[in-house]
C-alpha atoms as a PDB file:
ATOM      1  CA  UNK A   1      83.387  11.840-147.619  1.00  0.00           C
ATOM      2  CA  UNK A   2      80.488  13.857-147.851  1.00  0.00           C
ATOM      3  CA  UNK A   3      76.576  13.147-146.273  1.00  0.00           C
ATOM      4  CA  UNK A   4      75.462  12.361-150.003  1.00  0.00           C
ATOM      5  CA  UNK A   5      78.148   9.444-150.127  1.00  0.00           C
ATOM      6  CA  UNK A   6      78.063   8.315-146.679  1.00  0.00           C
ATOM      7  CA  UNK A   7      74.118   7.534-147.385  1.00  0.00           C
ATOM      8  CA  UNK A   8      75.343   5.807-150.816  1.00  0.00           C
ATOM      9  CA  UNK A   9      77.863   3.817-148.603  1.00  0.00           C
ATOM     10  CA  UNK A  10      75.175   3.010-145.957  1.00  0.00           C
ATOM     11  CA  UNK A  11      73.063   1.573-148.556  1.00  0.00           C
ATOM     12  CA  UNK A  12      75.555  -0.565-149.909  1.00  0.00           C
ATOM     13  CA  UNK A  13      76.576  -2.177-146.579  1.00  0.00           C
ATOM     14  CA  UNK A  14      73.257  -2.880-145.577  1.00  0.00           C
ATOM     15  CA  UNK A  15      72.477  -4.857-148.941  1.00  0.00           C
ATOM     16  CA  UNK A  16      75.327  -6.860-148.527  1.00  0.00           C
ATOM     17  CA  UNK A  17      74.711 -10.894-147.148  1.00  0.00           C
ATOM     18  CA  UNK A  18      75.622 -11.370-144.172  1.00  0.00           C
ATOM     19  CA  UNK A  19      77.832 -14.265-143.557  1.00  0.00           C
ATOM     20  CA  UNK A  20      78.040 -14.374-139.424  1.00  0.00           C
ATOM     21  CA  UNK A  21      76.850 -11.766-137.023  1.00  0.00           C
ATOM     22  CA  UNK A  22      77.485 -10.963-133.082  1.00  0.00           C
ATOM     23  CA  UNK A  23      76.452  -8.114-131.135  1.00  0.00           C
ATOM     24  CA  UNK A  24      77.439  -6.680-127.749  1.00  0.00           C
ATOM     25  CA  UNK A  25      81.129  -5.141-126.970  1.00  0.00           C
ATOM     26  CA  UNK A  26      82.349  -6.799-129.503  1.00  0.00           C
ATOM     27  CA  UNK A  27      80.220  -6.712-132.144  1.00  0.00           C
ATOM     28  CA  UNK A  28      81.041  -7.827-135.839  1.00  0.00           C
ATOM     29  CA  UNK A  29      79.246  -8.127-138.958  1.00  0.00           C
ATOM     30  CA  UNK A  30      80.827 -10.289-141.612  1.00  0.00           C
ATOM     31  CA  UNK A  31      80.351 -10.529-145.388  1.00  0.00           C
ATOM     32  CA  UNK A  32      81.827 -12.683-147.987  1.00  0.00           C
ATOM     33  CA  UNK A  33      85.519 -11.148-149.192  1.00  0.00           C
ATOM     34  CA  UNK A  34      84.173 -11.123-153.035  1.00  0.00           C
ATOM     35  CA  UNK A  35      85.221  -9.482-156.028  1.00  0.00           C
ATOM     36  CA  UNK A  36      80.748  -8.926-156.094  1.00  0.00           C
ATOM     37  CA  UNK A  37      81.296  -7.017-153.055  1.00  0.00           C
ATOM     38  CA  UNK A  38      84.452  -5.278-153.957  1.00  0.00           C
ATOM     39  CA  UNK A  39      82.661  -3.647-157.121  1.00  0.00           C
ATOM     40  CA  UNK A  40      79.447  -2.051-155.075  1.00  0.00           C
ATOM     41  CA  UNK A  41      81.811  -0.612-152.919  1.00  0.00           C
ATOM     42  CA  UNK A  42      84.687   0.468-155.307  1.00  0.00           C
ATOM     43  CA  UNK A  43      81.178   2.228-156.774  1.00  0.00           C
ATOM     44  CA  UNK A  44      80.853   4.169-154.439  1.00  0.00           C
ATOM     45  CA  UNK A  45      84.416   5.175-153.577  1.00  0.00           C
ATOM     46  CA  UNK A  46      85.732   2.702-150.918  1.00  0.00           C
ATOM     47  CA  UNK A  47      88.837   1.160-152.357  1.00  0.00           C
ATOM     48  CA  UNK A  48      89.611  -2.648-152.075  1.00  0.00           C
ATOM     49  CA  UNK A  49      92.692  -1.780-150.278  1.00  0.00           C
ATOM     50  CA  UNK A  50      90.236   0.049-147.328  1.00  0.00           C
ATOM     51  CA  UNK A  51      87.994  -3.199-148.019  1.00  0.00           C
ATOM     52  CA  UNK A  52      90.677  -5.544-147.266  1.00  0.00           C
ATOM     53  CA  UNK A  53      92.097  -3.772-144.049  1.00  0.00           C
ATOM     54  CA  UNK A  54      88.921  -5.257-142.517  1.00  0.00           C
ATOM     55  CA  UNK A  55      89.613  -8.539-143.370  1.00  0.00           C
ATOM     56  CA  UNK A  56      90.874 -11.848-144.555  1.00  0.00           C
ATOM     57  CA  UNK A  57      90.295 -13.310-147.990  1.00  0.00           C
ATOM     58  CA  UNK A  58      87.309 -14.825-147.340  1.00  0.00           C
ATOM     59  CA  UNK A  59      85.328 -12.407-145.482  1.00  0.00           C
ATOM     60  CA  UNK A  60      85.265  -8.553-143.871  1.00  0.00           C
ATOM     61  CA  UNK A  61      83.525  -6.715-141.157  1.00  0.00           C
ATOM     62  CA  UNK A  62      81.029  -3.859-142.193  1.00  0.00           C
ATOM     63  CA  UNK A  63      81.391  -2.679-138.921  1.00  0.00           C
ATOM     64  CA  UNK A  64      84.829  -2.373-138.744  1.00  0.00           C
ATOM     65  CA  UNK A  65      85.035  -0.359-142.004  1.00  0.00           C
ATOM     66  CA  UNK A  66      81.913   1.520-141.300  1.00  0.00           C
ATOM     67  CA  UNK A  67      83.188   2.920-138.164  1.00  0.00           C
ATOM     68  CA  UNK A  68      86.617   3.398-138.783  1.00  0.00           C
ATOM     69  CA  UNK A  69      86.436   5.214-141.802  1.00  0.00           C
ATOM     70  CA  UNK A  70      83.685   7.275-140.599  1.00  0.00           C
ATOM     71  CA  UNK A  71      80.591   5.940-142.906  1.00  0.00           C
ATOM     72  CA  UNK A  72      78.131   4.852-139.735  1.00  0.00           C
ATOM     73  CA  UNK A  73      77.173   6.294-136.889  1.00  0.00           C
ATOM     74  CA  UNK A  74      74.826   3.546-135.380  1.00  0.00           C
ATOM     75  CA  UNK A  75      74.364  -0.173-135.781  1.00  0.00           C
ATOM     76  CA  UNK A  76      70.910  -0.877-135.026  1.00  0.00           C
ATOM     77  CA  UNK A  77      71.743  -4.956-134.763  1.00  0.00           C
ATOM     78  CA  UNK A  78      70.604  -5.020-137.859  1.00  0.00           C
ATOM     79  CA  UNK A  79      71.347  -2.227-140.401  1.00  0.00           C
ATOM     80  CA  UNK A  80      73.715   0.788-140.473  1.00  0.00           C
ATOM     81  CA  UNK A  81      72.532   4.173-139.803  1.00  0.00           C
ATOM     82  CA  UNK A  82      74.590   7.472-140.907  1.00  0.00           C
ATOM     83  CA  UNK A  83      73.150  10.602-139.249  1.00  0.00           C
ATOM     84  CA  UNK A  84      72.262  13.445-141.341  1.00  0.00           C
ATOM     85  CA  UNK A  85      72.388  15.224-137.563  1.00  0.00           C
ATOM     86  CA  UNK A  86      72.878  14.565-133.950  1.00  0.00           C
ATOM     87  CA  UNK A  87      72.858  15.650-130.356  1.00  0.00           C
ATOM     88  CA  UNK A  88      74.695  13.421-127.689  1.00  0.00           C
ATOM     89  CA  UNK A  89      73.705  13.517-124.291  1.00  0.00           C
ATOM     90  CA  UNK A  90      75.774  11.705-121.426  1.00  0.00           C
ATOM     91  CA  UNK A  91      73.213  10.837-118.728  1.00  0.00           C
ATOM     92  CA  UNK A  92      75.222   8.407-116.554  1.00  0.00           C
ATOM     93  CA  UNK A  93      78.741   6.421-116.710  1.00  0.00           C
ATOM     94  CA  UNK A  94      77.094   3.869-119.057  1.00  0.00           C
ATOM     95  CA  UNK A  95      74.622   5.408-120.910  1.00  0.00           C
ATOM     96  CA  UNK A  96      74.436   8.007-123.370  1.00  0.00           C
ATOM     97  CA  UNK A  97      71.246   9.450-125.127  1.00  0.00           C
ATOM     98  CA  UNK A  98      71.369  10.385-128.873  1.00  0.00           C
ATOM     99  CA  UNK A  99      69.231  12.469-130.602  1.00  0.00           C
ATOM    100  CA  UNK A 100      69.378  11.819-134.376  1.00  0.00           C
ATOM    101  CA  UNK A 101      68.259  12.740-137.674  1.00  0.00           C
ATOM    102  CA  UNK A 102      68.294   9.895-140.696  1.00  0.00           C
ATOM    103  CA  UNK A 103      66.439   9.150-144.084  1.00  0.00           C
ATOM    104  CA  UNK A 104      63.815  11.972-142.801  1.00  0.00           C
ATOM    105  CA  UNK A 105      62.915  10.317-139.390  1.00  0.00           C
ATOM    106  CA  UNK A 106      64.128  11.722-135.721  1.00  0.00           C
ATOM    107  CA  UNK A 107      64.846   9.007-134.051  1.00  0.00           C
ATOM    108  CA  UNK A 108      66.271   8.579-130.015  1.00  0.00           C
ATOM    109  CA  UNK A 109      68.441   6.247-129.281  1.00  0.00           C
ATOM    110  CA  UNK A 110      69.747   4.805-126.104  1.00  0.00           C
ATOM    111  CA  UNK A 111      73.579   3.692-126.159  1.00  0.00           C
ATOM    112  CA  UNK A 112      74.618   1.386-122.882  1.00  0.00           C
ATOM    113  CA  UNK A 113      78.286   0.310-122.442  1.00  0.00           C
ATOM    114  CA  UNK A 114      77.464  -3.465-122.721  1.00  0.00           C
ATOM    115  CA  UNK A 115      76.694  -2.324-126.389  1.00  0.00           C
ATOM    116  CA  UNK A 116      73.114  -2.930-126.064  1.00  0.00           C
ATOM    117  CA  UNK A 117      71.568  -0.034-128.218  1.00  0.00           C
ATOM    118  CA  UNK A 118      67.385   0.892-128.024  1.00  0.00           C
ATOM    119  CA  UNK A 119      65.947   3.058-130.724  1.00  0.00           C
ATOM    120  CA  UNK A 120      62.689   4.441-130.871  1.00  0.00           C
ATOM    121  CA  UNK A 121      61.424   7.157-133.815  1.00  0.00           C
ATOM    122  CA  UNK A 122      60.066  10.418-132.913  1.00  0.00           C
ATOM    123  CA  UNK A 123      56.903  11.383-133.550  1.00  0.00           C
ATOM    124  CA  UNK A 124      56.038  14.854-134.964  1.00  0.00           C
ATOM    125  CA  UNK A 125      53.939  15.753-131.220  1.00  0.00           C
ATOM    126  CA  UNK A 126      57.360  14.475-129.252  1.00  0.00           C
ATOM    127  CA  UNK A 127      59.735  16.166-131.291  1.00  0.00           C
ATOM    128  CA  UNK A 128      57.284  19.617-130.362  1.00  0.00           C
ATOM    129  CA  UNK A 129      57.782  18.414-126.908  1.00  0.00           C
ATOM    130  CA  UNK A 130      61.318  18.531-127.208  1.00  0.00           C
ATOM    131  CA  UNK A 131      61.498  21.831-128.608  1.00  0.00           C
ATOM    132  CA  UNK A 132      59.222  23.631-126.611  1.00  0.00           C
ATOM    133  CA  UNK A 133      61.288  22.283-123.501  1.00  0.00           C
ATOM    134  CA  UNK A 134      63.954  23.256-125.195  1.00  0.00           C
ATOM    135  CA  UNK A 135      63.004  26.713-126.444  1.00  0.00           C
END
């Protein structure tokens, strides 16, 4: 699935309602199981049979089908995010740094183990900062 569709996907999970919601390690987002919901995604090329691997009849996890088909990158604890680009950096056992472009913002984000996730977008003087170090 290509960046263009990904995006469409992105935007289609995040305007779903959200039935029930955890975060952490095991974090789950759940939506109703609806023939609604079925349709916006069958739009956009997600089949019901992918739809219904990630759940029961009454609901499914956005999560679940986000990141195992490859359509998210990031849950923020409260939206998806698909990268247009990204740059990883391991800086311990339990944390990893990502640098990441999406909708036309750079954004760094700090991934811990426990699933705890920090963002914080770049602005246009840091992202110099970053290049010049880099350069």
């Amino acid at each position: 699935m290509n960046k263009l569709n990904k995006k469409e996907v992105v935007n289609i999970l995040n305007s779903l309602e959200v039935i029930e919601a955890s975060g952490g390690d095991c974090a789950y987002v759940l939506v109703e199981n609806s023939k609604e919901n079925h349709e916006l995604l069958n739009e956009v090329g997600i089949s019901s049979d992918t739809i219904n691997q990630y759940g029961d009849k009454e609901t499914f996890c956005i999560l679940s089908l986000g990141f195992s088909e490859g359509l998210i990158d990031l849950y923020d604890g409260s939206k998806c995010i698909s990268f247009d680009d990204e740059i990883k950096l391991k800086i311990d056992t339990s944390k990893e740094i990502v640098l990441y472009k999406a909708n036309d913002s750079v954004n760094i984000s700090i991934h811990e183990d426990s699933g705890e996730v920090y963002i914080k977008e770049l602005s246009k003087e840091q992202i110099s900062n970053i290049v010049n170090f880099l350069s």
